[in-house]
N, C-alpha and C. Protein backbone atom coordinates (compact mmCIF):
# COMPACT_ATOMS: atom_id res chain seq x y z
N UNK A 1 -10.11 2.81 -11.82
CA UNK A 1 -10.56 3.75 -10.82
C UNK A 1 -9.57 4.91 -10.77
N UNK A 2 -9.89 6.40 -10.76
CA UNK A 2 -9.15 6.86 -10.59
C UNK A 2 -9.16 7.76 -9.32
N UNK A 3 -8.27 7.99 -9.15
CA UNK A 3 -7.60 8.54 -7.49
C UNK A 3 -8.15 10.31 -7.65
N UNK A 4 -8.74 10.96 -7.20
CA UNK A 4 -9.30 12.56 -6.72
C UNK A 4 -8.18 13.36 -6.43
N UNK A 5 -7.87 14.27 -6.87
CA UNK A 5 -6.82 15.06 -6.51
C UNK A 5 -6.93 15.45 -5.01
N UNK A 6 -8.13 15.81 -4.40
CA UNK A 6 -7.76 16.15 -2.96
C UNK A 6 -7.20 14.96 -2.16
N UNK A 7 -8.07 13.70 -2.82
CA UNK A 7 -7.69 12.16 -1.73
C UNK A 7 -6.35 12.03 -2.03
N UNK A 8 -5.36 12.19 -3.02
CA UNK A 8 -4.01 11.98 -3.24
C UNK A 8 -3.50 12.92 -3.05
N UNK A 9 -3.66 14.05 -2.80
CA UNK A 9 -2.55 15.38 -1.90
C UNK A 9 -2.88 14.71 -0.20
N UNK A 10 -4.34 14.29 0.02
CA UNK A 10 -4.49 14.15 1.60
C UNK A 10 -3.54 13.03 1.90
N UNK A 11 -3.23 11.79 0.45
CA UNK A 11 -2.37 10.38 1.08
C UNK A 11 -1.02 10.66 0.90
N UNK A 12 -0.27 11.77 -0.20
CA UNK A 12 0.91 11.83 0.33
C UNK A 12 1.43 12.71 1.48
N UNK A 13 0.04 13.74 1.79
CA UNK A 13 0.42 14.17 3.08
C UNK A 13 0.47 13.80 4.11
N UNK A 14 -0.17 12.33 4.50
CA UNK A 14 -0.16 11.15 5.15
C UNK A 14 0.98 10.61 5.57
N UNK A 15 1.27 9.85 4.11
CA UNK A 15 2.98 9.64 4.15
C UNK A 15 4.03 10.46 4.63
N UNK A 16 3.81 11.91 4.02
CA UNK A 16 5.35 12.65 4.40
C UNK A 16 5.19 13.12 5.78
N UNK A 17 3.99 12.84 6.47
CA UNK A 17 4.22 13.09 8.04
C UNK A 17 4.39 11.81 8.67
N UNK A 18 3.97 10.76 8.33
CA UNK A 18 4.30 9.47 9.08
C UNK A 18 5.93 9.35 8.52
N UNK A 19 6.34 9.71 7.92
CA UNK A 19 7.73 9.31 7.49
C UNK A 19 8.59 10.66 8.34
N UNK A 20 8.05 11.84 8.79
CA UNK A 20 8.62 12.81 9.26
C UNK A 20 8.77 12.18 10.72
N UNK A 21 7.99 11.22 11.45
CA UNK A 21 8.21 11.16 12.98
C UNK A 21 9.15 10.15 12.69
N UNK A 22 9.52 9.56 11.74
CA UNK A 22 10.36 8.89 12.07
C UNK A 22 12.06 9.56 12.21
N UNK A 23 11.95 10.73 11.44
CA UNK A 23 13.19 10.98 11.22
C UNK A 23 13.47 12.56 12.06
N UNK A 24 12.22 12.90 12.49
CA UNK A 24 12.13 13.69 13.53
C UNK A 24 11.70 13.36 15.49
N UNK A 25 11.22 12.65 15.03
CA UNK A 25 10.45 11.98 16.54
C UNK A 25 11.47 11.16 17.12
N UNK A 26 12.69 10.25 16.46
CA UNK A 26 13.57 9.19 17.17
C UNK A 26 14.07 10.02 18.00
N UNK A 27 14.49 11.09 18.08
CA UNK A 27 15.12 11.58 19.60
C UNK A 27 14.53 11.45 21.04
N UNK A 28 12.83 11.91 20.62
CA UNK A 28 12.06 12.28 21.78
C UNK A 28 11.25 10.90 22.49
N UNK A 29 11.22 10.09 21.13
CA UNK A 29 10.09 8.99 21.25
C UNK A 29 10.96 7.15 21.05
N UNK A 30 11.26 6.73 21.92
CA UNK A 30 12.08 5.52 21.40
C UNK A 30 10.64 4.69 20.15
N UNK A 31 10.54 4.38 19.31
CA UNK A 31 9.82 3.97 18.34
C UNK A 31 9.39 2.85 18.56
N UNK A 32 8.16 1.90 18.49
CA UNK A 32 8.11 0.42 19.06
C UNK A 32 8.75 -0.04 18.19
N UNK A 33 8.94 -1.19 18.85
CA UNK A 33 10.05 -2.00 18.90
C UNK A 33 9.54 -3.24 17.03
N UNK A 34 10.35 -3.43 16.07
CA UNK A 34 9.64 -4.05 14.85
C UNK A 34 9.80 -5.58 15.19
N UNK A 35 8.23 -6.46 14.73
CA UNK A 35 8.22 -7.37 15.16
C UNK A 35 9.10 -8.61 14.50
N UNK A 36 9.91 -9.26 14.74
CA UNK A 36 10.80 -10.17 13.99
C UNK A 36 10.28 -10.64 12.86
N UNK A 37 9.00 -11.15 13.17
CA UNK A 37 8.08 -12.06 12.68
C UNK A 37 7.55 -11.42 11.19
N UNK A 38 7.72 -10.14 11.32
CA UNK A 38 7.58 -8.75 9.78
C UNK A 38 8.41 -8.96 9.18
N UNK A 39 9.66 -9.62 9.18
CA UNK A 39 10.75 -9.02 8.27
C UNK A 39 10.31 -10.02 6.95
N UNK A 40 9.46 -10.97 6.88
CA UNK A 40 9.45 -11.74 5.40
C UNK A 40 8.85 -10.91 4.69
N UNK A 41 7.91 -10.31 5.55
CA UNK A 41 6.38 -9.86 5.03
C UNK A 41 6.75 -8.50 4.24
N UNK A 42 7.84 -7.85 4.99
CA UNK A 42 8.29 -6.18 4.51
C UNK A 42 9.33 -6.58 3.32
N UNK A 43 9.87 -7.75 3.67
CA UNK A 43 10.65 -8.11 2.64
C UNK A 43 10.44 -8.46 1.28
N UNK A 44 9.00 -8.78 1.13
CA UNK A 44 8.12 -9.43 0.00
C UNK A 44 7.27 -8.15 -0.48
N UNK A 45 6.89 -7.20 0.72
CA UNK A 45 6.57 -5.83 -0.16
C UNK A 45 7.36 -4.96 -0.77
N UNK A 46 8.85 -4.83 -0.37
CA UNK A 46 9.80 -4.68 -1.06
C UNK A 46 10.61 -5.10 -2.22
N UNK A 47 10.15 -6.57 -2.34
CA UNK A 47 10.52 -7.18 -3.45
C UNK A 47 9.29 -6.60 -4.65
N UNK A 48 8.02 -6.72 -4.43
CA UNK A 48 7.02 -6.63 -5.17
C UNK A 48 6.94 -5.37 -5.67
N UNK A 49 7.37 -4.41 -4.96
CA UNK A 49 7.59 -2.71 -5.47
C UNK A 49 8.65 -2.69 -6.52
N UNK A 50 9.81 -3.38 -5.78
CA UNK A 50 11.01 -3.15 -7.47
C UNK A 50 10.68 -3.74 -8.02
N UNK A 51 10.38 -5.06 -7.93
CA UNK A 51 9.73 -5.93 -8.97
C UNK A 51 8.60 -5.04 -10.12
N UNK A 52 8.02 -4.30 -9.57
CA UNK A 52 6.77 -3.68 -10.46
C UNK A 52 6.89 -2.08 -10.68
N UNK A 53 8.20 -1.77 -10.70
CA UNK A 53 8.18 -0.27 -10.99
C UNK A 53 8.35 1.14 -9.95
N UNK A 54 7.83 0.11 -8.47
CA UNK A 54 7.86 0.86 -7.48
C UNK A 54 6.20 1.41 -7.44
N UNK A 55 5.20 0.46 -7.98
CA UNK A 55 4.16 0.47 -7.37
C UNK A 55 3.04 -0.80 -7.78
N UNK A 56 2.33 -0.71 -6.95
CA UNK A 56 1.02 -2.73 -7.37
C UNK A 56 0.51 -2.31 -8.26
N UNK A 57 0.44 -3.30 -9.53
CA UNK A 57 -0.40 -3.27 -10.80
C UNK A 57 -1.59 -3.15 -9.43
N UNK A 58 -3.27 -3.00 -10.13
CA UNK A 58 -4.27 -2.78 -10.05
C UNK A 58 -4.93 -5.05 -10.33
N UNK A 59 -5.40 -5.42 -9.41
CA UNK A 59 -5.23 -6.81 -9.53
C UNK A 59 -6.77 -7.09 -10.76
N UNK A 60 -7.32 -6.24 -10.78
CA UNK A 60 -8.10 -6.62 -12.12
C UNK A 60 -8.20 -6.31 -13.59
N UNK A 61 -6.46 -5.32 -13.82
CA UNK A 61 -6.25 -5.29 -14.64
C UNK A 61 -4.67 -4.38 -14.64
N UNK A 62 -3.89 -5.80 -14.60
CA UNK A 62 -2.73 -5.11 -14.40
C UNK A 62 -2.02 -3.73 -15.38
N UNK A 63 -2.80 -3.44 -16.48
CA UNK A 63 -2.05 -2.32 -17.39
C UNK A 63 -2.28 -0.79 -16.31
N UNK A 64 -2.58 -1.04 -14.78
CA UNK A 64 -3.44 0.26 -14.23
C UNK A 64 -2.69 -0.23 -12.95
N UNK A 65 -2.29 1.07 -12.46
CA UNK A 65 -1.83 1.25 -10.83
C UNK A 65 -2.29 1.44 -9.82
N UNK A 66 -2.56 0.29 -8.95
CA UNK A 66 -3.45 0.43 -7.52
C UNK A 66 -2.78 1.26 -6.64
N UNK A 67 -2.96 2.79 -6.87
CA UNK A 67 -2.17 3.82 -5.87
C UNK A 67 -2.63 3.41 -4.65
N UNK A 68 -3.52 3.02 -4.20
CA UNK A 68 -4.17 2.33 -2.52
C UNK A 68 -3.45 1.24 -1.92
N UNK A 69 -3.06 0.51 -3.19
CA UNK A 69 -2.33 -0.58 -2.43
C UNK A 69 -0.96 -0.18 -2.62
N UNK A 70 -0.40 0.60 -3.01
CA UNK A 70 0.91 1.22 -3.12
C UNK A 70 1.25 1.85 -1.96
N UNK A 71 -0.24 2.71 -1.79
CA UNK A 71 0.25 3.71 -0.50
C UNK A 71 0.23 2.05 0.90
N UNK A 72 -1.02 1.62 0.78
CA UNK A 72 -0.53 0.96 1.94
C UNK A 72 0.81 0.41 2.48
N UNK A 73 1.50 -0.30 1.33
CA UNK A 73 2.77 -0.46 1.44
C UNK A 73 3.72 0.06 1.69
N UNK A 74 3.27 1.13 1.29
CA UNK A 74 4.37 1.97 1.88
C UNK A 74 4.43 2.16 3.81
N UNK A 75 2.89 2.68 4.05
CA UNK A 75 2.81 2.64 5.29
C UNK A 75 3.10 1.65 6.19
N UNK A 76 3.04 0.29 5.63
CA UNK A 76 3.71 -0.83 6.05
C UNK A 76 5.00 -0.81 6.13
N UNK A 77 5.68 -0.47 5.59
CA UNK A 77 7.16 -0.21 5.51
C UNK A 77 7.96 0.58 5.93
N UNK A 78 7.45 1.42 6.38
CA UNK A 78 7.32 2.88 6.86
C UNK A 78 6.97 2.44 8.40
N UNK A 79 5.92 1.56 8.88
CA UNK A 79 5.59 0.97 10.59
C UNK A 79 6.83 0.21 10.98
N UNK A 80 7.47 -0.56 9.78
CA UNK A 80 8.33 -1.51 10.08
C UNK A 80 9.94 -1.31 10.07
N UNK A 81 9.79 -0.22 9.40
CA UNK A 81 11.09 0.53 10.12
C UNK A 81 12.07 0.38 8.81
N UNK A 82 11.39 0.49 7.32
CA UNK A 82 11.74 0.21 6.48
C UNK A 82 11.08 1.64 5.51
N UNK A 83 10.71 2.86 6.20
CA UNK A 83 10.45 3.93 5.41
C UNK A 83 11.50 4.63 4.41
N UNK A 84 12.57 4.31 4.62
CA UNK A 84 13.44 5.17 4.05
C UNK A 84 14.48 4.31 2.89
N UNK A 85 13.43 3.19 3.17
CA UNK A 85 14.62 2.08 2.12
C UNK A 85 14.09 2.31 0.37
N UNK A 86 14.76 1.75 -0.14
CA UNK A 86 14.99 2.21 -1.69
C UNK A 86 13.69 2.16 -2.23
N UNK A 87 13.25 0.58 -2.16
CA UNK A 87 11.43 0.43 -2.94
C UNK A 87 10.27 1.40 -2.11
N UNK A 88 10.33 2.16 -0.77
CA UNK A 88 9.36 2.86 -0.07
C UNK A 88 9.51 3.75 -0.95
N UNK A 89 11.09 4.34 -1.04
CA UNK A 89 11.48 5.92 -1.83
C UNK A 89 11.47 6.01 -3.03
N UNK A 90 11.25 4.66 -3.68
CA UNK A 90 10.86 4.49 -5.57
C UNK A 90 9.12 5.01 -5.25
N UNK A 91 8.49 3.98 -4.78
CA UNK A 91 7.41 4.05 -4.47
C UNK A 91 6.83 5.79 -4.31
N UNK A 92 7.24 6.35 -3.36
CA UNK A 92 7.03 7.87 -2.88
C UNK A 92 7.28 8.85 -4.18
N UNK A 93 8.16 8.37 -4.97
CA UNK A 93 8.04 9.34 -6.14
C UNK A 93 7.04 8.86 -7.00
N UNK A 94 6.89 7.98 -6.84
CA UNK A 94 5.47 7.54 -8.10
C UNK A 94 4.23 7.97 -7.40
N UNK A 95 4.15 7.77 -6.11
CA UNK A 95 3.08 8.56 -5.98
C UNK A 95 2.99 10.07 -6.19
N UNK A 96 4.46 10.92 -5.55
CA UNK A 96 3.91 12.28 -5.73
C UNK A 96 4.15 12.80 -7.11
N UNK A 97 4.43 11.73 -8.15
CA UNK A 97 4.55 12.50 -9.80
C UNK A 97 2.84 12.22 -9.70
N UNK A 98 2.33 11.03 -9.23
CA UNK A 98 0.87 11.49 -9.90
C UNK A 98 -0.68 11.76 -8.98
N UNK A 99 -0.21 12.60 -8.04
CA UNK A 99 -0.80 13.60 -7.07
C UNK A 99 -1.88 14.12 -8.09
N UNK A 100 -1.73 14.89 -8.93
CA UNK A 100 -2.86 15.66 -9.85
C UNK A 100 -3.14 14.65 -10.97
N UNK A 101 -2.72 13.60 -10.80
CA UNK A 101 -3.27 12.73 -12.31
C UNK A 101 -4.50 12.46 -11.97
């Protein structure tokens, strides 16, 4: 499947504003609070990103990159207070190198 150039400028513009309140908004907005009970879960999407390049093979044919389930992860990681850690920011360049692919 491949990803539309407008739908992948609209999802990393997604990202770089949900990742902007975090690093703009903590002054004004105390952030909710991350649930304990997340940290395996963010921890295992983090493993699975370096593990794979810094994005999810495509599960019906791993030679292909599920940018959807990449971006979700990220946004997951990014809710959990884990936007700015290494596999989100591997991740974020693989998506915006292939914005026009």
């Amino acid at each position: 499947m491949r990803i539309t150039r407008p739908l992948a400028k609209a999802a990393v513009a997604a990202l770089v504003v949900t990742s902007a309140f975090g690093l703009v908004g903590s002054s004004a907005v105390t952030a909710a609070p991350v649930v304990p009970s997340a940290g395996p879960a963010l921890s295992w999407l983090e493993r699975e990103l370096n593990d794979n390049g810094g994005a999810f093979p495509f599960s019906f044919d791993p030679t292909s990159t599920d940018w959807g389930l990449t971006i979700d992860a990220v946004l997951a990681l990014n809710a959990g207070g884990r936007g700015t850690g290494a596999a989100a920011s591997t991740a974020m360049i693989g998506l915006a190198a292939h914005v026009n692919y």
